[in-house]
C-alpha atoms as a PDB file:
ATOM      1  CA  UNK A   1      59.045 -80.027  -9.662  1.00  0.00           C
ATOM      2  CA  UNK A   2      58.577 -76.689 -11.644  1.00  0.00           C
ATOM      3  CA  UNK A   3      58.316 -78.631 -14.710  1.00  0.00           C
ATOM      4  CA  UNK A   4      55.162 -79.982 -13.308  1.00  0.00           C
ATOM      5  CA  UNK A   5      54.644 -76.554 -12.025  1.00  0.00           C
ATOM      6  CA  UNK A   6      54.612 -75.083 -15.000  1.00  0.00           C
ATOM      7  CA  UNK A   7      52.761 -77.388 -16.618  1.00  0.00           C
ATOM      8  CA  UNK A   8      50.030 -77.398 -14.257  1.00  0.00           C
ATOM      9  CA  UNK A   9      50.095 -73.448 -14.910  1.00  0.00           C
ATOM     10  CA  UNK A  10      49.646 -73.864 -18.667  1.00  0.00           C
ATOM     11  CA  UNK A  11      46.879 -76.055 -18.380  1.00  0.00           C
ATOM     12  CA  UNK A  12      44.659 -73.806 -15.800  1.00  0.00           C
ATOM     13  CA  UNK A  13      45.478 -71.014 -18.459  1.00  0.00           C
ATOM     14  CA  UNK A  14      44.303 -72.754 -21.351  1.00  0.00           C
ATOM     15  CA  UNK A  15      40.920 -74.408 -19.331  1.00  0.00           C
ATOM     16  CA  UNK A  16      40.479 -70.911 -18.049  1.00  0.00           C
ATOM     17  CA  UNK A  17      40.774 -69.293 -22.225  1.00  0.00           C
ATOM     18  CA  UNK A  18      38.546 -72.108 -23.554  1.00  0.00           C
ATOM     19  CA  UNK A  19      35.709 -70.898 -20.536  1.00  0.00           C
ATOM     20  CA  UNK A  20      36.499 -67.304 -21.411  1.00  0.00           C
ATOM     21  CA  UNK A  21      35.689 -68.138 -25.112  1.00  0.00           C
ATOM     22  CA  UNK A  22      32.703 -70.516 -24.311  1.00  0.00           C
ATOM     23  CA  UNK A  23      31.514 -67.227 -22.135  1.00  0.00           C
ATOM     24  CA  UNK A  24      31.971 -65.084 -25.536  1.00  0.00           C
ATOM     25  CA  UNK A  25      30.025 -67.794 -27.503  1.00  0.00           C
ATOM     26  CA  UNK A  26      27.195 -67.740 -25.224  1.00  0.00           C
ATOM     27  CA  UNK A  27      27.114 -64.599 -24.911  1.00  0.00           C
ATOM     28  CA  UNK A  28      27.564 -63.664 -28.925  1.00  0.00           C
ATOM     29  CA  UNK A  29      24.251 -66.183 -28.811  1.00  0.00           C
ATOM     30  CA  UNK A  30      21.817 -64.975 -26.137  1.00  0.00           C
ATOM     31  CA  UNK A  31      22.267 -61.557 -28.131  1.00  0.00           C
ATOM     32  CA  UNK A  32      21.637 -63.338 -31.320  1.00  0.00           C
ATOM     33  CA  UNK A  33      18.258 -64.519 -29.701  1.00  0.00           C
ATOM     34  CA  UNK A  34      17.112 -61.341 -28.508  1.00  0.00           C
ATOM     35  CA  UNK A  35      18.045 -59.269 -31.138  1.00  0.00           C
ATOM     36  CA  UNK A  36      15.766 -61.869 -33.582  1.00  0.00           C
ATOM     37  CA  UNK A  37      13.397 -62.285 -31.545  1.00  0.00           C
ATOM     38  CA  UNK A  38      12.416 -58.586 -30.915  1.00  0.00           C
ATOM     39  CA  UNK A  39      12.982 -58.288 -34.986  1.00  0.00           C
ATOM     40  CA  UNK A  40      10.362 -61.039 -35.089  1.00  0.00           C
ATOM     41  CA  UNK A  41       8.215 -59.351 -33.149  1.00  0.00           C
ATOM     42  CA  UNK A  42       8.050 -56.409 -35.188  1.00  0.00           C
ATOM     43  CA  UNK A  43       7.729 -57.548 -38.753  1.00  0.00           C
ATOM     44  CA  UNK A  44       5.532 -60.178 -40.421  1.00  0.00           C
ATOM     45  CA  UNK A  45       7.651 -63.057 -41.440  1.00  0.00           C
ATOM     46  CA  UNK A  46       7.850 -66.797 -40.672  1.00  0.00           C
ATOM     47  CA  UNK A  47      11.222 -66.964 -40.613  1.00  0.00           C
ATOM     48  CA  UNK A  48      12.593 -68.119 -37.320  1.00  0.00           C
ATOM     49  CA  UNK A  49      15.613 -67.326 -35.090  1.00  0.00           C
ATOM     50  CA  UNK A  50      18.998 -69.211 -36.118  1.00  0.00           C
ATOM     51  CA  UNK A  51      22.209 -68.699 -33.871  1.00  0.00           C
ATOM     52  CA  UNK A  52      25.467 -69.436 -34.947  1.00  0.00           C
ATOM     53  CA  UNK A  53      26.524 -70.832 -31.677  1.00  0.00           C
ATOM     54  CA  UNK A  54      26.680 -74.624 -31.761  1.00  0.00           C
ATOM     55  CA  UNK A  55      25.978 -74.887 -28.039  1.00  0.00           C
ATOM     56  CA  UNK A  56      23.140 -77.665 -27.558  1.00  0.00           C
ATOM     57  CA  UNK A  57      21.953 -75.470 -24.614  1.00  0.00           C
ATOM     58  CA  UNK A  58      21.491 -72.873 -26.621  1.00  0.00           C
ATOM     59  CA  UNK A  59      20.189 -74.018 -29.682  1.00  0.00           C
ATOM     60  CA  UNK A  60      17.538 -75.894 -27.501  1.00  0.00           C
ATOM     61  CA  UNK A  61      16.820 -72.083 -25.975  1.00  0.00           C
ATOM     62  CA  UNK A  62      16.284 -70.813 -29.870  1.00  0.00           C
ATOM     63  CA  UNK A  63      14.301 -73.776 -30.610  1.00  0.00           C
ATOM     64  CA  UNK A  64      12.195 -73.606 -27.642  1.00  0.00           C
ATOM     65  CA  UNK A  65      11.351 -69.440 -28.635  1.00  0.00           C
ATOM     66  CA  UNK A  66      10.791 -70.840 -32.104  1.00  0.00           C
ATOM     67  CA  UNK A  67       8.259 -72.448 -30.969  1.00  0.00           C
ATOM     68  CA  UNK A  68       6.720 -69.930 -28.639  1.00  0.00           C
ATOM     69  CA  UNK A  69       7.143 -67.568 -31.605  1.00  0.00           C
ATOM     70  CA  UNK A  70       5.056 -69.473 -34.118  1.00  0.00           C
ATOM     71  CA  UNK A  71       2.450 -70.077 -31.054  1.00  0.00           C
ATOM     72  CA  UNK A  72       2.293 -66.718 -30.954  1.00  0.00           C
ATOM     73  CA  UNK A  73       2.331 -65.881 -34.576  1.00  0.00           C
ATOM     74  CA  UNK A  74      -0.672 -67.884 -35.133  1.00  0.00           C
ATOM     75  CA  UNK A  75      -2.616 -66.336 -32.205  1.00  0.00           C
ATOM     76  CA  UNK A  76      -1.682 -62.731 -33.474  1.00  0.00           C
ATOM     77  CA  UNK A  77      -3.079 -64.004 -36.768  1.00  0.00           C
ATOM     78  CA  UNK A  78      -6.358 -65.616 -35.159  1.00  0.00           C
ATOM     79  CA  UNK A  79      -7.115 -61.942 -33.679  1.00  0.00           C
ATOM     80  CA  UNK A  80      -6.489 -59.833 -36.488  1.00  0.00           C
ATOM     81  CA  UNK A  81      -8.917 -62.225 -39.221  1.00  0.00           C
ATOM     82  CA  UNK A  82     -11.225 -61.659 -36.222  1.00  0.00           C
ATOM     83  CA  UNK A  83     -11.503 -58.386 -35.405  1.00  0.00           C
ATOM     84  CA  UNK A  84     -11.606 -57.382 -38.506  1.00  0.00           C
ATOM     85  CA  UNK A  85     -14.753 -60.100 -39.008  1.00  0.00           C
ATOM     86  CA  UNK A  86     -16.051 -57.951 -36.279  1.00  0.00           C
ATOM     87  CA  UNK A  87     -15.348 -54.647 -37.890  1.00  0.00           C
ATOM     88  CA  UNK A  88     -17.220 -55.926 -41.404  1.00  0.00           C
ATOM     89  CA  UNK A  89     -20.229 -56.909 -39.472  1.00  0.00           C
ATOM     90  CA  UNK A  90     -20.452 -53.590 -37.646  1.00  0.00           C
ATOM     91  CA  UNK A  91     -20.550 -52.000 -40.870  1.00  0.00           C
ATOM     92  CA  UNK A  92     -22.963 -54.304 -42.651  1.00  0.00           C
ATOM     93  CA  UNK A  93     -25.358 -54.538 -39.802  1.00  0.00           C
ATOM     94  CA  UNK A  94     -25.195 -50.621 -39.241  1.00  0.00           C
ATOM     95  CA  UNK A  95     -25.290 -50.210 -42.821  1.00  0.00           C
ATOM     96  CA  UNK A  96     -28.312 -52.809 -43.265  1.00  0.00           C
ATOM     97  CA  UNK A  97     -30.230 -50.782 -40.128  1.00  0.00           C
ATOM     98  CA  UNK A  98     -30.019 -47.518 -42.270  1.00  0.00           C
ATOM     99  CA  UNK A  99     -32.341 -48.652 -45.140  1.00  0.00           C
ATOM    100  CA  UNK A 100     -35.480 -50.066 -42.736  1.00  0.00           C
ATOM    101  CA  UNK A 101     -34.867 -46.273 -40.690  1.00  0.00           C
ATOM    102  CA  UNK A 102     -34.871 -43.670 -43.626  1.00  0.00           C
ATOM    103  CA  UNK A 103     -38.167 -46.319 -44.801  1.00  0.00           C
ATOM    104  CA  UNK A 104     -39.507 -45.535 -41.347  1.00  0.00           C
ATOM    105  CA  UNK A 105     -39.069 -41.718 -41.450  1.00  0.00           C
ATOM    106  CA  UNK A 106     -40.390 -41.555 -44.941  1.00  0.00           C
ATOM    107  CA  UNK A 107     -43.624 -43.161 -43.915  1.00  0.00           C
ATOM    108  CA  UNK A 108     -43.511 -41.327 -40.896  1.00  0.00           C
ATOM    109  CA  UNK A 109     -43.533 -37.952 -43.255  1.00  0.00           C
ATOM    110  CA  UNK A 110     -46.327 -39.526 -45.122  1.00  0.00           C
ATOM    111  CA  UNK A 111     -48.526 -40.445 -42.240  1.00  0.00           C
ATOM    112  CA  UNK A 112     -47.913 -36.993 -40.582  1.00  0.00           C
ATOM    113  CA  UNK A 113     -49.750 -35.376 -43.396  1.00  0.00           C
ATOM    114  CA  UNK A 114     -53.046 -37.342 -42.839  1.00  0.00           C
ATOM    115  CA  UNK A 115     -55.678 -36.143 -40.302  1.00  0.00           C
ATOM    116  CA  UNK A 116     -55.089 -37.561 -36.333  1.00  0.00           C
ATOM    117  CA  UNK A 117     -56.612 -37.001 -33.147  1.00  0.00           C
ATOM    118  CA  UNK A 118     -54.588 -35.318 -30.339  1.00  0.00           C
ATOM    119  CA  UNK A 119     -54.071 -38.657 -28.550  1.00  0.00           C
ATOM    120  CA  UNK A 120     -52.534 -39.788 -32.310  1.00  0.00           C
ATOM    121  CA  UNK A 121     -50.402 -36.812 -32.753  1.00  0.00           C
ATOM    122  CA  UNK A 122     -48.669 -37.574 -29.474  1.00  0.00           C
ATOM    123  CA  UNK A 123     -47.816 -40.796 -30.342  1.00  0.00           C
ATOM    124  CA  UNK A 124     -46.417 -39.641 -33.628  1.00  0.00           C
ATOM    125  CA  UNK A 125     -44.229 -37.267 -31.999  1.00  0.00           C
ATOM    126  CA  UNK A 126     -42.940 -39.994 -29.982  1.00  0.00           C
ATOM    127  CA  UNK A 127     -42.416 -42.339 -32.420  1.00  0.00           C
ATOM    128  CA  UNK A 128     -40.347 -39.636 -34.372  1.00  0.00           C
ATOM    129  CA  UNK A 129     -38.237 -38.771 -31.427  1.00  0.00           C
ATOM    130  CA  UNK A 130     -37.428 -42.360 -31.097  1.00  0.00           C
ATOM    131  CA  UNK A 131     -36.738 -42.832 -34.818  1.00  0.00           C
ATOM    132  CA  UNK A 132     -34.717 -39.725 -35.427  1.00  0.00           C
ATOM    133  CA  UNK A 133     -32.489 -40.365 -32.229  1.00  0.00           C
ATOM    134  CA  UNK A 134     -32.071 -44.469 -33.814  1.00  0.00           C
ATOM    135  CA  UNK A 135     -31.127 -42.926 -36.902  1.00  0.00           C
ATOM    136  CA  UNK A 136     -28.599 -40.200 -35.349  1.00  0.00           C
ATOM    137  CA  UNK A 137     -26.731 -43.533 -33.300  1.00  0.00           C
ATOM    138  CA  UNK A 138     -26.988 -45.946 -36.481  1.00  0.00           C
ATOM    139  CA  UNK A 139     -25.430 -43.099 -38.536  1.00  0.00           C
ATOM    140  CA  UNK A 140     -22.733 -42.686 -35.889  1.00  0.00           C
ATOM    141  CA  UNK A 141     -21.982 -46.644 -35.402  1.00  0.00           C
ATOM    142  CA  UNK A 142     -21.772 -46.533 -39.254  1.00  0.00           C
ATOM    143  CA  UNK A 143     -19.136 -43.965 -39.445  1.00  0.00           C
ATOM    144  CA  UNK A 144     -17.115 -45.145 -36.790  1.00  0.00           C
ATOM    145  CA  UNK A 145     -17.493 -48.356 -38.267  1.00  0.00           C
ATOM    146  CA  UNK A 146     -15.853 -47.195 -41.579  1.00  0.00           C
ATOM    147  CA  UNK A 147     -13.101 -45.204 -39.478  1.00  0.00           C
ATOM    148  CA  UNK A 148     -12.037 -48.718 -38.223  1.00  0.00           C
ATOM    149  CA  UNK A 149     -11.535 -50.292 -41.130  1.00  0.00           C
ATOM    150  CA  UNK A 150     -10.267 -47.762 -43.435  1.00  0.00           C
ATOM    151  CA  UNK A 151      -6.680 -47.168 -43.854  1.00  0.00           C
ATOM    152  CA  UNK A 152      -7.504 -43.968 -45.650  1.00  0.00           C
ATOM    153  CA  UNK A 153      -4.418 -41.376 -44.940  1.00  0.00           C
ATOM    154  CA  UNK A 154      -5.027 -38.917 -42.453  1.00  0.00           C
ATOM    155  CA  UNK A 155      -1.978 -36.645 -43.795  1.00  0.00           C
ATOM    156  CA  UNK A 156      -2.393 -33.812 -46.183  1.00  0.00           C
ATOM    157  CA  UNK A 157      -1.907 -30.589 -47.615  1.00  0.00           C
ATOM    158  CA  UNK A 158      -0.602 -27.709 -45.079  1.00  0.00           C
ATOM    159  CA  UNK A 159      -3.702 -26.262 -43.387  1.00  0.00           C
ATOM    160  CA  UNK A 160      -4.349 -23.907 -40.734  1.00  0.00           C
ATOM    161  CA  UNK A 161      -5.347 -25.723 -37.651  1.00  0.00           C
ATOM    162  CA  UNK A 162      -6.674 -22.057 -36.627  1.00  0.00           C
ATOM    163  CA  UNK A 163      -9.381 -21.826 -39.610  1.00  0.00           C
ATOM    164  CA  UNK A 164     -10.552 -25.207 -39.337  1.00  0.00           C
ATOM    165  CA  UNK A 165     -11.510 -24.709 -35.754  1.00  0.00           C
ATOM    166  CA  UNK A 166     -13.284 -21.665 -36.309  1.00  0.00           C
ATOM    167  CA  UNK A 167     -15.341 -23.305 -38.722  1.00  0.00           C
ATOM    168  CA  UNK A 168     -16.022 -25.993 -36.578  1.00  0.00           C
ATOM    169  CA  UNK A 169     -17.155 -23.593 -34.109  1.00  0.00           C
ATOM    170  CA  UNK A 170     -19.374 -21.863 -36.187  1.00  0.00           C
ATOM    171  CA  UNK A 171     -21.023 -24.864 -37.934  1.00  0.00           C
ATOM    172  CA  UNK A 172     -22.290 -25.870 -34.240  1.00  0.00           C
ATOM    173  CA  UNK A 173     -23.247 -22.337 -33.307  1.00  0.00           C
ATOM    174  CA  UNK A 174     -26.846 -22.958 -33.345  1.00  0.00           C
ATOM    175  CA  UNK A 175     -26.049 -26.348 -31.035  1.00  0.00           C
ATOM    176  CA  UNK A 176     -24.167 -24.474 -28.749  1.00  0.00           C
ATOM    177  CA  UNK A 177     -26.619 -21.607 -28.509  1.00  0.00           C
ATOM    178  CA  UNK A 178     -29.193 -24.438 -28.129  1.00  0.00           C
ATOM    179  CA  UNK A 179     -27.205 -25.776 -24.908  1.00  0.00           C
ATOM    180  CA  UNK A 180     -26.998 -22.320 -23.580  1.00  0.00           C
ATOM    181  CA  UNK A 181     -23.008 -22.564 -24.313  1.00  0.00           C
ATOM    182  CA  UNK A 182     -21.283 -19.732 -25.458  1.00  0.00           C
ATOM    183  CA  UNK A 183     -17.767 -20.062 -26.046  1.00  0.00           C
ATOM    184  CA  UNK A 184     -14.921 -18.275 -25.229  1.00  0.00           C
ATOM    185  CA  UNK A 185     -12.187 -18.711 -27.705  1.00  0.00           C
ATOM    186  CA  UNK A 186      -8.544 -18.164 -27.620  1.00  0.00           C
ATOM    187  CA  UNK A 187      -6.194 -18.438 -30.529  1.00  0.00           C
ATOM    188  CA  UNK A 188      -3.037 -16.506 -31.405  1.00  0.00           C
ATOM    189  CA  UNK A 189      -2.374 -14.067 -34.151  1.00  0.00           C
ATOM    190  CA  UNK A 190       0.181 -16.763 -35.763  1.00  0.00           C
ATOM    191  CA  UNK A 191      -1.312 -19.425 -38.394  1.00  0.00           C
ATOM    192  CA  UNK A 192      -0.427 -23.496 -36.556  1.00  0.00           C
ATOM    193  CA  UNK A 193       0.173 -25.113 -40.013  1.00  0.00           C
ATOM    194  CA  UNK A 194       0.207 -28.612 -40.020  1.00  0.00           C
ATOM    195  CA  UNK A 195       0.230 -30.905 -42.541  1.00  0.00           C
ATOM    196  CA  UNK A 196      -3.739 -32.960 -41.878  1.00  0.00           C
ATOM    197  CA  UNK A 197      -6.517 -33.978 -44.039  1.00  0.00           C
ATOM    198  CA  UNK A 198      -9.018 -30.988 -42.715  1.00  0.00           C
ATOM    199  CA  UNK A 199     -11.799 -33.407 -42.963  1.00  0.00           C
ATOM    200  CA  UNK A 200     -10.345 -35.796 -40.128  1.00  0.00           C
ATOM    201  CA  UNK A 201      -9.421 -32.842 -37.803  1.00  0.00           C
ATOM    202  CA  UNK A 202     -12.748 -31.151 -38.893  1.00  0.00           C
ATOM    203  CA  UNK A 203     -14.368 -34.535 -37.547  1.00  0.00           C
ATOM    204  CA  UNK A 204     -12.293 -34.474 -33.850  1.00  0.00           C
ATOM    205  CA  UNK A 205     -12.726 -31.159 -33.618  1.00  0.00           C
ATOM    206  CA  UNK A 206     -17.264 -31.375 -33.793  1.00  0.00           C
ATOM    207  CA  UNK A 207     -16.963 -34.377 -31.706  1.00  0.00           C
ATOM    208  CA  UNK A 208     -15.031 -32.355 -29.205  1.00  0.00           C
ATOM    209  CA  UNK A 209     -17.842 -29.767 -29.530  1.00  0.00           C
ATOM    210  CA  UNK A 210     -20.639 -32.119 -29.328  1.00  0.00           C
ATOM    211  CA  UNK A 211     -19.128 -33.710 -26.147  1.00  0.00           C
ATOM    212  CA  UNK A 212     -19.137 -30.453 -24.477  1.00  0.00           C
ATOM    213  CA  UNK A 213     -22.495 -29.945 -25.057  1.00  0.00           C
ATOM    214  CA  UNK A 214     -23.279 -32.943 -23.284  1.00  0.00           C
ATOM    215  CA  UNK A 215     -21.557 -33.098 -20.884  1.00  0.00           C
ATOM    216  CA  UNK A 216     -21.044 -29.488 -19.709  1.00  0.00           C
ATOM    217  CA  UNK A 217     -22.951 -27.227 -17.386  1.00  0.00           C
ATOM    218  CA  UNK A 218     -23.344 -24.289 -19.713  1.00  0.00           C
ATOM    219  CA  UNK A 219     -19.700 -22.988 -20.277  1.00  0.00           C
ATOM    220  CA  UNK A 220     -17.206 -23.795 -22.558  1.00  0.00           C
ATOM    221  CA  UNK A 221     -13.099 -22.653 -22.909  1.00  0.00           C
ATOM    222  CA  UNK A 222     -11.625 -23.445 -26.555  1.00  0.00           C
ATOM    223  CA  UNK A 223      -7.750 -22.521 -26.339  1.00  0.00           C
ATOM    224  CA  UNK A 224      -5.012 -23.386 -29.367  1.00  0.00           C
ATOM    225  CA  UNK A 225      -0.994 -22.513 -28.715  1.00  0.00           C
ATOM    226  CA  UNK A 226       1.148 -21.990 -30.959  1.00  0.00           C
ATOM    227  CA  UNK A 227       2.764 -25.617 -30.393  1.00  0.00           C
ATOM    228  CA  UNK A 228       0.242 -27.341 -31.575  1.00  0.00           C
ATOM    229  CA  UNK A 229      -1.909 -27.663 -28.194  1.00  0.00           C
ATOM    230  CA  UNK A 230      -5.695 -27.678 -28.284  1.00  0.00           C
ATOM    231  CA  UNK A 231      -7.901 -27.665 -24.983  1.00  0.00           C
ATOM    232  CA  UNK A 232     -11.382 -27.674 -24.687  1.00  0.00           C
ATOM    233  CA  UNK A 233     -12.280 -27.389 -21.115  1.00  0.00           C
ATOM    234  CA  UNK A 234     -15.877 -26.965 -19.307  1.00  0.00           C
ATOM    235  CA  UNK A 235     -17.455 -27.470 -16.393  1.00  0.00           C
ATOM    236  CA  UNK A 236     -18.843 -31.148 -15.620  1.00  0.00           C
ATOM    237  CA  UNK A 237     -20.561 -31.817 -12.168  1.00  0.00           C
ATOM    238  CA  UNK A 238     -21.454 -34.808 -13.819  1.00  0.00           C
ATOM    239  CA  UNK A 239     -18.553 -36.676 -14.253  1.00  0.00           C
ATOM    240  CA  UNK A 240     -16.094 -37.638 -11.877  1.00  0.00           C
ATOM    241  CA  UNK A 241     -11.874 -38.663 -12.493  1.00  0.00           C
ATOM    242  CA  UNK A 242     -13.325 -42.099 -12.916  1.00  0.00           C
ATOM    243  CA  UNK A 243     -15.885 -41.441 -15.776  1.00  0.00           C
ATOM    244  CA  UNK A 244     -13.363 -39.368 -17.055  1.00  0.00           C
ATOM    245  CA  UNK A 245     -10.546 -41.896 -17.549  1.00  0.00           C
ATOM    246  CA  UNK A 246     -12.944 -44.149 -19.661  1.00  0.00           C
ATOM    247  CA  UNK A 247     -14.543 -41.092 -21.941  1.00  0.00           C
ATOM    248  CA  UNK A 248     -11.842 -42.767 -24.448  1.00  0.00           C
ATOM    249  CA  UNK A 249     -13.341 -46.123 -24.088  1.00  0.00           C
ATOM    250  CA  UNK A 250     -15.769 -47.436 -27.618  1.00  0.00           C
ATOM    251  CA  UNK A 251     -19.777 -47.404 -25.961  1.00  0.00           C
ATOM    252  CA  UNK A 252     -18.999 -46.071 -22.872  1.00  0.00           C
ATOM    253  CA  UNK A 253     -21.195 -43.627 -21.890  1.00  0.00           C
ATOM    254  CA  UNK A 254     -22.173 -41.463 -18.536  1.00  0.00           C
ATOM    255  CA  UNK A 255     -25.689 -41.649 -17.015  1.00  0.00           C
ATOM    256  CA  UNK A 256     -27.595 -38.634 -18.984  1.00  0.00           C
ATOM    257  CA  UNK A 257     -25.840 -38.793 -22.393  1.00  0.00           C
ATOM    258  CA  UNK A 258     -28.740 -41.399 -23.766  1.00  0.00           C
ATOM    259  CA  UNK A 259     -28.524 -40.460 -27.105  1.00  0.00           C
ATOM    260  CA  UNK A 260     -24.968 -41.570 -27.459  1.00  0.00           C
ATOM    261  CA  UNK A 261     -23.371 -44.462 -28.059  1.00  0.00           C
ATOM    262  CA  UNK A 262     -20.123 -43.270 -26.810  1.00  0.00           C
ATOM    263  CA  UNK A 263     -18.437 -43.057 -30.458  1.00  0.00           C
ATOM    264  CA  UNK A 264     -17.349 -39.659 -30.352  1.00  0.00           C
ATOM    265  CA  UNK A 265     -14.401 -39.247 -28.407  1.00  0.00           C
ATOM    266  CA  UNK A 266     -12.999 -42.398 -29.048  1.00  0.00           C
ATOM    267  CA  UNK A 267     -13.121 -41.794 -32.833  1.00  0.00           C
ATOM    268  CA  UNK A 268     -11.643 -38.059 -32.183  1.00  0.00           C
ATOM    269  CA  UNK A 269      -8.917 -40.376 -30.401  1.00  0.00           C
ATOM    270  CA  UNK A 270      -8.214 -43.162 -33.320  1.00  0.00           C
ATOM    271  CA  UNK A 271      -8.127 -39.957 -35.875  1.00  0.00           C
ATOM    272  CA  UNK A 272      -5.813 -38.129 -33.261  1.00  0.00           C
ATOM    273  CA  UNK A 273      -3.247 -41.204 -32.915  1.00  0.00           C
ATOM    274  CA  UNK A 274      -3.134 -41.420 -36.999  1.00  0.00           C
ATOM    275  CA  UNK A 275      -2.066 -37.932 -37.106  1.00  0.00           C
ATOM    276  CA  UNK A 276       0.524 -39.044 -34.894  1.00  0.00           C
ATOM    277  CA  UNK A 277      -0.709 -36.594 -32.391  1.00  0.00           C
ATOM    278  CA  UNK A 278      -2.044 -37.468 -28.830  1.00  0.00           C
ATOM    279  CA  UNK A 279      -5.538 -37.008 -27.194  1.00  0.00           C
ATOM    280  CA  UNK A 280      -6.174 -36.883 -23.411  1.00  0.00           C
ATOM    281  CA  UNK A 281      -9.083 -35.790 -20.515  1.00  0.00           C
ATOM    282  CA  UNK A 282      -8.833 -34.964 -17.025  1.00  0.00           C
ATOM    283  CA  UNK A 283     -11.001 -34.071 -14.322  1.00  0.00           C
ATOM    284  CA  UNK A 284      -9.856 -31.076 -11.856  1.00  0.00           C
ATOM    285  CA  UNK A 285     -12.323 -29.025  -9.748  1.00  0.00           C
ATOM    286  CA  UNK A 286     -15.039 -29.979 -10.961  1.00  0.00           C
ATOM    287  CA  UNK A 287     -13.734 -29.438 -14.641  1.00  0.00           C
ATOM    288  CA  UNK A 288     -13.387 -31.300 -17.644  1.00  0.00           C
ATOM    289  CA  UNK A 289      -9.920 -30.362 -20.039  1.00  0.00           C
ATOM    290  CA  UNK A 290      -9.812 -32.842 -23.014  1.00  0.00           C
ATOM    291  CA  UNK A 291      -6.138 -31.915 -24.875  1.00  0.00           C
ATOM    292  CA  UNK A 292      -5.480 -32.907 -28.031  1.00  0.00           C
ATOM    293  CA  UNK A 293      -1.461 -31.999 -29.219  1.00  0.00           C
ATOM    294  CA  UNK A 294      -0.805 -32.300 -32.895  1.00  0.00           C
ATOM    295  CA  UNK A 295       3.451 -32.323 -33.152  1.00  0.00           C
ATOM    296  CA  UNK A 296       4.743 -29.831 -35.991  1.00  0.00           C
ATOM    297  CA  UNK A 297       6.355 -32.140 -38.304  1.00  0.00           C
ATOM    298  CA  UNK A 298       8.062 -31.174 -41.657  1.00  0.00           C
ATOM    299  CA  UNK A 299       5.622 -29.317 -43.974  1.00  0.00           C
END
């Protein structure tokens, strides 16, 4: 009897090591499958997701995400020949609209200079308005346009974030003393050096400055920390939190901003992310704060 005992007793401890191992295997596997798939995910290759496990379960698992994974490869693929079709034509069509408009403004100079009634002059006017504001929004969709597809390095040379600003600021003087905006700026003693290419923070930086003269009601609050922080907040009874979180968004614009095609801020944005820095608005009594923080990184 406890020969049979015993024997019983080493075969439950042997079934219950081979499940303990089989466990193990499984287990070693499902990690195997995660770990390649999320490796997949992050690097271009075609090379698909092997386990060493020879569990058919399993191997039917990595099979099936094999599948899923090529699936998804080709979709990923599908979008980026795409959008970047999309981004080409923006800039040839924006590009092609800028040789008809400086022809139109160059007969428009030419005309001016002839003799016109009153009634003729008007309409000229007119038609000028209307070509120089086309002109401004092709120019901008152009720009943005080449932003997109560039892969131009945003990094650079050391600079102080403190003298590009105040250039900024005093190249649109005359826009902001147009808007009835005069500034009050606050910026320490201390240089904030990062390493940026000054055109690309020179370009969020007037974009900032042209949105406030848009969109505020005639004040304007430009403050830069020491860390890196830059706020430019005004006062905006016409937005609301809603407008606010979609400032960000490409052609979105607010009822009153006509002459825009909502370009600016998210192009201060797209420069922002490349400097590895981060861009964001709110709305708070009645105010508008868009903050921009650019990280100190080694110089």
């Amino acid at each position: 009897m406890e020969v049979w005992l015993w024997a019983a007793f080493v075969i439950i401890a042997v079934i219950f090591t081979a499940l303990i191992v089989k466990i193990r295997l499984l287990q070693k596997a499902a990690d195997e499958i995660g770990e390649a798939f999320a490796d997949r995910l992050m690097t271009d290759t075609n090379t698909l997701i092997d386990i060493s496990c020879r569990d058919r379960h399993m191997r039917k698992l990595a099979d099936t995400v094999n599948v899923q994974l090529r699936t998804f490869r080709e979709k990923r693929r599908r979008f980026e020949f795409g959008d970047m079709e999309i981004k080409n034509a923006v800039t040839n069509i924006s590009h092609d609209l800028r040789t008809p408009l400086t022809a139109i403004c160059g007969y428009l100079d030419l005309l001016e200079q002839e003799d016109h009634t009153v009634a003729a002059r008007r309409y000229m006017n007119i038609i000028r308005g209307r070509a120089s504001m086309l002109a401004n929004l092709t120019e901008e969709l152009f720009r943005y346009s080449l932003i997109l597809v560039s892969e131009e390095d945003v990094s650079g040379e050391p600079l102080s974030v403190n003298a590009v600003l105040e250039d900024c600021i005093a190249e649109c003087y005359t826009l902001l003393k147009e808007a009835g905006i005069t500034p009050v700026i606050r910026m320490p003693d201390k240089k904030v050096m990062r390493g940026i290419a000054r055109s690309a923070l020179a370009r969020v930086f007037s974009n900032l400055l042209n949105n406030a003269v848009k969109y505020s009601d005639g004040d304007l609050e430009i403050t830069l920390s020491e860390s890196g922080a830059i706020v430019f907040s005004n006062k905006a009874s016409g937005l609301d939190e809603i407008q606010t979180g979609r400032l960000f968004d490409r052609f979105y614009t607010v009822e009153g901003a006509r002459q825009s095609t909502g370009l600016g801020l998210s192009i201060a944005r797209n420069l922002v992310e490349r400097m590895n820095g981060s861009i964001s608005a709110e709305y708070e009594g009645g105010r508008l704060s868009i903050c921009i923080l650019l990280p100190e990184h080694d110089l």
